[in-house]
Protein backbone atom coordinates (compact mmCIF):
# COMPACT_ATOMS: atom_id res chain seq x y z
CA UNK A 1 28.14 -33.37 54.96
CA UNK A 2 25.03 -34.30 52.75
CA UNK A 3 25.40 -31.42 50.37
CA UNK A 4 26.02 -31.52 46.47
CA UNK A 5 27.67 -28.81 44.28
CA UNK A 6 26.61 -28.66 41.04
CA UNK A 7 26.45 -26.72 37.72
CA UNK A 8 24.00 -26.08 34.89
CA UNK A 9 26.40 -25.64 31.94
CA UNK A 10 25.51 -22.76 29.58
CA UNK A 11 27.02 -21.49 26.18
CA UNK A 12 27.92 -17.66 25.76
CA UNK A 13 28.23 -16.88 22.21
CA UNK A 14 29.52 -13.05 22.38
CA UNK A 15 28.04 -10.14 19.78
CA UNK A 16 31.32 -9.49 18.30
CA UNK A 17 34.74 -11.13 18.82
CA UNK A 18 37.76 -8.71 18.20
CA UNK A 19 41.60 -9.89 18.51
CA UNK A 20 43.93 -7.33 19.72
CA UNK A 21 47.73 -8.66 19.61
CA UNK A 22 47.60 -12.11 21.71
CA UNK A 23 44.96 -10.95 23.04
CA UNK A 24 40.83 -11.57 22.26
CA UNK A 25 37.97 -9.44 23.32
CA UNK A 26 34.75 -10.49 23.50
CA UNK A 27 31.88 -7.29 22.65
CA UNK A 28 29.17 -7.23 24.34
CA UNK A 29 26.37 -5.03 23.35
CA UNK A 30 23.70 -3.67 24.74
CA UNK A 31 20.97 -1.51 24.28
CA UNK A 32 19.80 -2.31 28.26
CA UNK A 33 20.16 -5.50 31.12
CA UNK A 34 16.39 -6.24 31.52
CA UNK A 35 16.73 -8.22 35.02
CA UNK A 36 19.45 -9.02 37.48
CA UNK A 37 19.61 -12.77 36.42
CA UNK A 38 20.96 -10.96 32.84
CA UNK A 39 23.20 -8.57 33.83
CA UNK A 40 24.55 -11.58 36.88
CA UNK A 41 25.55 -13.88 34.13
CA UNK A 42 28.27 -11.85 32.52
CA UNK A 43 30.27 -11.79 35.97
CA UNK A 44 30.01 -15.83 35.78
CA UNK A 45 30.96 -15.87 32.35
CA UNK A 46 34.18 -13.39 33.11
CA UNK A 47 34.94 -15.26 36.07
CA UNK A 48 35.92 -19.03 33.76
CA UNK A 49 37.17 -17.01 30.53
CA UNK A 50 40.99 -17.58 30.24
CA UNK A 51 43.61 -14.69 31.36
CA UNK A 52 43.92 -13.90 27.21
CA UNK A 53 40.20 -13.43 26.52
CA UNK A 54 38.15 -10.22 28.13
CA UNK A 55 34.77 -9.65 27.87
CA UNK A 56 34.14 -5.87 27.24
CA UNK A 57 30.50 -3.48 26.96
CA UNK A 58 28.96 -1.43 24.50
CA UNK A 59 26.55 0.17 25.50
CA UNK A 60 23.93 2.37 23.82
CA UNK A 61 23.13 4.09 26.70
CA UNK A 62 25.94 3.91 29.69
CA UNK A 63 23.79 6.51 31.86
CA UNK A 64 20.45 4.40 31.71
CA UNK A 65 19.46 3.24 35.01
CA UNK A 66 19.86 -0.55 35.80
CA UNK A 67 17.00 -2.64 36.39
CA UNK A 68 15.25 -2.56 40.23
CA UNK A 69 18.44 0.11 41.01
CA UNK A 70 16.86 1.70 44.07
CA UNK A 71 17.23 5.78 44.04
CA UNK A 72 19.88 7.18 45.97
CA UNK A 73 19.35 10.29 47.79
CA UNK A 74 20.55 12.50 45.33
CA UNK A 75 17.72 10.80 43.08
CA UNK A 76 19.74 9.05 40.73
CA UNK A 77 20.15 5.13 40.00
CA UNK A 78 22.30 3.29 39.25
CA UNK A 79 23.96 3.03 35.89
CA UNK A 80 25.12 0.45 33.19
CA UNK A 81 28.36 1.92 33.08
CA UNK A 82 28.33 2.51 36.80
CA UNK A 83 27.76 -1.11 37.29
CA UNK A 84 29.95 -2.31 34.97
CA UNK A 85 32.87 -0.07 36.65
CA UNK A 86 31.97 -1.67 40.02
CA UNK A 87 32.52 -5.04 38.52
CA UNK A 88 35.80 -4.77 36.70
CA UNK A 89 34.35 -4.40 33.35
CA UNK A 90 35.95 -1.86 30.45
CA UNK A 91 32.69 -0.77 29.17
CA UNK A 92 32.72 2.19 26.03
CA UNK A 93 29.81 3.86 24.49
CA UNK A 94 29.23 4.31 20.90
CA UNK A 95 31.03 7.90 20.92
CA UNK A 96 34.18 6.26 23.27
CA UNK A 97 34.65 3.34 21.63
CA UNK A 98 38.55 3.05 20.33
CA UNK A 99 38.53 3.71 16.57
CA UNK A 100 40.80 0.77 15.77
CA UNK A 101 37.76 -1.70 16.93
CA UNK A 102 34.98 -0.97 14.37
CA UNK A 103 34.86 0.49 10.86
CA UNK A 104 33.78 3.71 11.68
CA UNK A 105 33.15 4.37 7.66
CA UNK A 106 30.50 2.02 7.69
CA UNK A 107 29.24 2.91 10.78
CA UNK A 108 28.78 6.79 9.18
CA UNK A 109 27.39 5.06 6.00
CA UNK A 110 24.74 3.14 7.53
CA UNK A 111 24.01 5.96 9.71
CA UNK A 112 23.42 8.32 6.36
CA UNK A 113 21.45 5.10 4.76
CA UNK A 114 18.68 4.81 7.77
């Protein structure tokens, strides 16, 4: 056939990096996805990362609707954390978050300092 595959190569450079054992996360976080081309990307980039390496959310808001999520009949949208379910992501809000991954002293000292 007269067709062409191709690729545009991109770099992902994840918020925070956290090894776990063997084992390497890669923390994503975010306050929102602002378009589907943004929130698309992330299942690419989990599809070529190695079987040792998993890319996981944070989000600041797991319950905010996701960008052009049409209302269901119940009038509700779509969520972050329902999307990121749907696609095989572990996703964890600031209050779920395992304790072992952050410093959660600093975390309550910055929170006293601002």
């Amino acid at each position: 056939s007269d067709t062409v595959d191709y690729i545009i190569k991109h770099t992902y450079h994840p918020d925070f990096i956290k090894k776990i054992g063997k084992n390497t996360i890669f923390l994503e976080a975010k306050g929102r996805f602002w378009d589907s081309a943004e929130y698309s990307k992330y299942i690419w980039i989990a599809k070529v990362l190695p079987d040792d390496v998993e890319l996981v959310f944070l989000f600041a808001n797991p319950s905010a609707p996701m960008p052009a999520a049409k209302v269901r009949k119940d009038g509700t949208r779509r969520s972050h954390g329902e999307w990121a379910s749907a696609n095989d992501f572990r996703w964890f809000s600031e209050d779920s978050i395992p304790d072992n991954w952050i410093n959660r002293k600093k975390r309550e000292d910055f929170k006293d300092e601002h």
